[in-house]
Every structure is written in structure tokens, then in C-alpha cells.
Protein backbone atom coordinates (compact mmCIF):
# COMPACT_ATOMS: atom_id res chain seq x y z
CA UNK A 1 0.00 0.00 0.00
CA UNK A 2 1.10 3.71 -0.42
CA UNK A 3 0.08 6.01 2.23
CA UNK A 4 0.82 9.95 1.96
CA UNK A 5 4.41 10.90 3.46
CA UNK A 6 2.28 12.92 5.72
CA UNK A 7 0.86 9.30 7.39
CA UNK A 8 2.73 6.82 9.63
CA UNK A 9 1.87 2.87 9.68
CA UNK A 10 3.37 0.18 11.67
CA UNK A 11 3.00 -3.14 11.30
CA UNK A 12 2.48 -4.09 14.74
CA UNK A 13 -0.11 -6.82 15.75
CA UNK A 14 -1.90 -6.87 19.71
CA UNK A 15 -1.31 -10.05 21.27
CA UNK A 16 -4.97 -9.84 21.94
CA UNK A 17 -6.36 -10.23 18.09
CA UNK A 18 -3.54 -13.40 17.89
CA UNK A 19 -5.53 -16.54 17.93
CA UNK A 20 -4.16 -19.97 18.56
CA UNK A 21 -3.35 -22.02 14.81
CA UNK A 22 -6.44 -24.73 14.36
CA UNK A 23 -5.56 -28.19 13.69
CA UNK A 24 -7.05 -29.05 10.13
CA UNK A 25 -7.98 -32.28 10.88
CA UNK A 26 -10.32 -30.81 14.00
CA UNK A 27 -12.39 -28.24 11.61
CA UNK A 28 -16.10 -29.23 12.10
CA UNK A 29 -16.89 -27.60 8.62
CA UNK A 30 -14.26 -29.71 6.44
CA UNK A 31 -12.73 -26.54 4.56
CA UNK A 32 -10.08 -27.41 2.01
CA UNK A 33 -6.81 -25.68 2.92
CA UNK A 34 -3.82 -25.57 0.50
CA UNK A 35 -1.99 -28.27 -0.12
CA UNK A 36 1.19 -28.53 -1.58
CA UNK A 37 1.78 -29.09 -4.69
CA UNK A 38 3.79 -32.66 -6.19
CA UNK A 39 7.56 -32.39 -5.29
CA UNK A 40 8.62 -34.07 -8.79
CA UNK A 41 6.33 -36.33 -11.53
CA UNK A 42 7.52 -39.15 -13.88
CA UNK A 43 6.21 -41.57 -16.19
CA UNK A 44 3.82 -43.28 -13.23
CA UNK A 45 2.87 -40.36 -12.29
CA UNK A 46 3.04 -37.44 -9.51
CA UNK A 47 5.04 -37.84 -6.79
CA UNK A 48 4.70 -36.36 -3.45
CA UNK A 49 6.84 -35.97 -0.29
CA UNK A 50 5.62 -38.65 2.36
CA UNK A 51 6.46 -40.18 5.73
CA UNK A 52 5.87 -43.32 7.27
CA UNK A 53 4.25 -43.53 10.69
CA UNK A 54 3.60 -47.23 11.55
CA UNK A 55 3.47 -50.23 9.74
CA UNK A 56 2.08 -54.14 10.53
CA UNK A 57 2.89 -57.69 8.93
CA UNK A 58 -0.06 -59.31 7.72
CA UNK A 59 -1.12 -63.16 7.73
CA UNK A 60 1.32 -63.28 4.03
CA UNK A 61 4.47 -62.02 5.76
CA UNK A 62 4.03 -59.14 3.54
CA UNK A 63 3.85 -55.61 5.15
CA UNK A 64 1.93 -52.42 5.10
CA UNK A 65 3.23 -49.24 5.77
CA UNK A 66 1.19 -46.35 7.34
CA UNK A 67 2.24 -43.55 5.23
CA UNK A 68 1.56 -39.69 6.33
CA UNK A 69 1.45 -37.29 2.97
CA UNK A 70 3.85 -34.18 4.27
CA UNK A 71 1.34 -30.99 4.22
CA UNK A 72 -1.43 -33.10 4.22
CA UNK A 73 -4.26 -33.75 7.48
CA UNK A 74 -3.92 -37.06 9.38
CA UNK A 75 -7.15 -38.46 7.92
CA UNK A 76 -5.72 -38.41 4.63
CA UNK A 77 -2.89 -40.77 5.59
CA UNK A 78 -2.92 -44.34 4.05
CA UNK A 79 -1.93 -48.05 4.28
CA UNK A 80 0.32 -48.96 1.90
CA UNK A 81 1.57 -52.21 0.17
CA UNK A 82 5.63 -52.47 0.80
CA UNK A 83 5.45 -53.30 -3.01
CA UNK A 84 4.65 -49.61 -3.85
CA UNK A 85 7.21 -47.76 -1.08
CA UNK A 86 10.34 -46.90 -1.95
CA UNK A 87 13.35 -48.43 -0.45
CA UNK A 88 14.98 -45.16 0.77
CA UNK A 89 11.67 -44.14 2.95
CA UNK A 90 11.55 -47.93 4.51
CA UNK A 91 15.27 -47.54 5.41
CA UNK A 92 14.47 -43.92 6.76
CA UNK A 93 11.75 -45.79 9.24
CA UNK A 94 13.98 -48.52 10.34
């Protein structure tokens, strides 16, 4: 903004209109915030930056990773065969 020379403006905030950040995953109305956008994309597709938060071995010895989407609410996280995680994020978990 350009104010006359004439007029002073800080940018100075009361701590008493400062309100405590909401947790996404606790709005009541399910508003779409920002996400962020893919980090790279290849032939397969779009690929996005992602952490894993748990896993468990099912009955087929095979496991399932619990994988948290960076930027993304909680609910959105997934299971996830071991076939389609990449090597470097399993050896970042263990």
C-alpha cells in the first residue's frame, strides 16, 4: 500500500487479536486448505513428499506401511503395500 508521506503505519499486531493455529484435521466444517503441490512427476505419475508412521505384517508375511502425505491432514494418511514404497523411505523408518 502507499500512504501519503504525511501518514505513519506500523505493522504491529496486539497479542490480543492473535488466535491460537487450528488443527485441520479438527475443523467441524471440512474446509479445504492448500496443499502442496507434487515435489517431482515421472512416467507413473506425480510424486509427493511422504512419511511413514507405523506399519504391521499381515497373515502373508508381507507388510503395510502407514504412510503420512507431508502438508497433508492425518485423515488423509494411508496403508500402503511395501510393493509400492520406496526403499529409501523404509530404510528412513527402520
Amino acid at each position: 500500500m502507499d500512504f501519503p508521506p504525511n501518514i505513519r503505519v506500523y505493522s504491529v499486531v496486539s497479542v490480543q487479536q492473535v488466535e491460537p493455529a487450528r488443527d485441520p484435521a479438527r475443523d467441524p466444517w471440512r474446509r479445504d486448505f492448500p496443499r502442496p503441490p507434487p515435489v517431482d512427476a515421472d512416467e507413473y505419475g506425480e510424486i509427493f513428499e511422504a512419511e511413514i508412521v507405523g506399519h504391521r505384517v499381515l497373515r502373508s508375511s508381507r507388510k503395510k506401511y502407514r504412510i503420512h502425505w507431508v502438508g497433508y491432514p492425518i485423515d488423509q494418511d494411508q496403508w500402503v503395500s511395501d510393493l509400492d514404497v520406496t526403499d529409501a523411505l523404509v530404510e528412513e523408518y527402520d
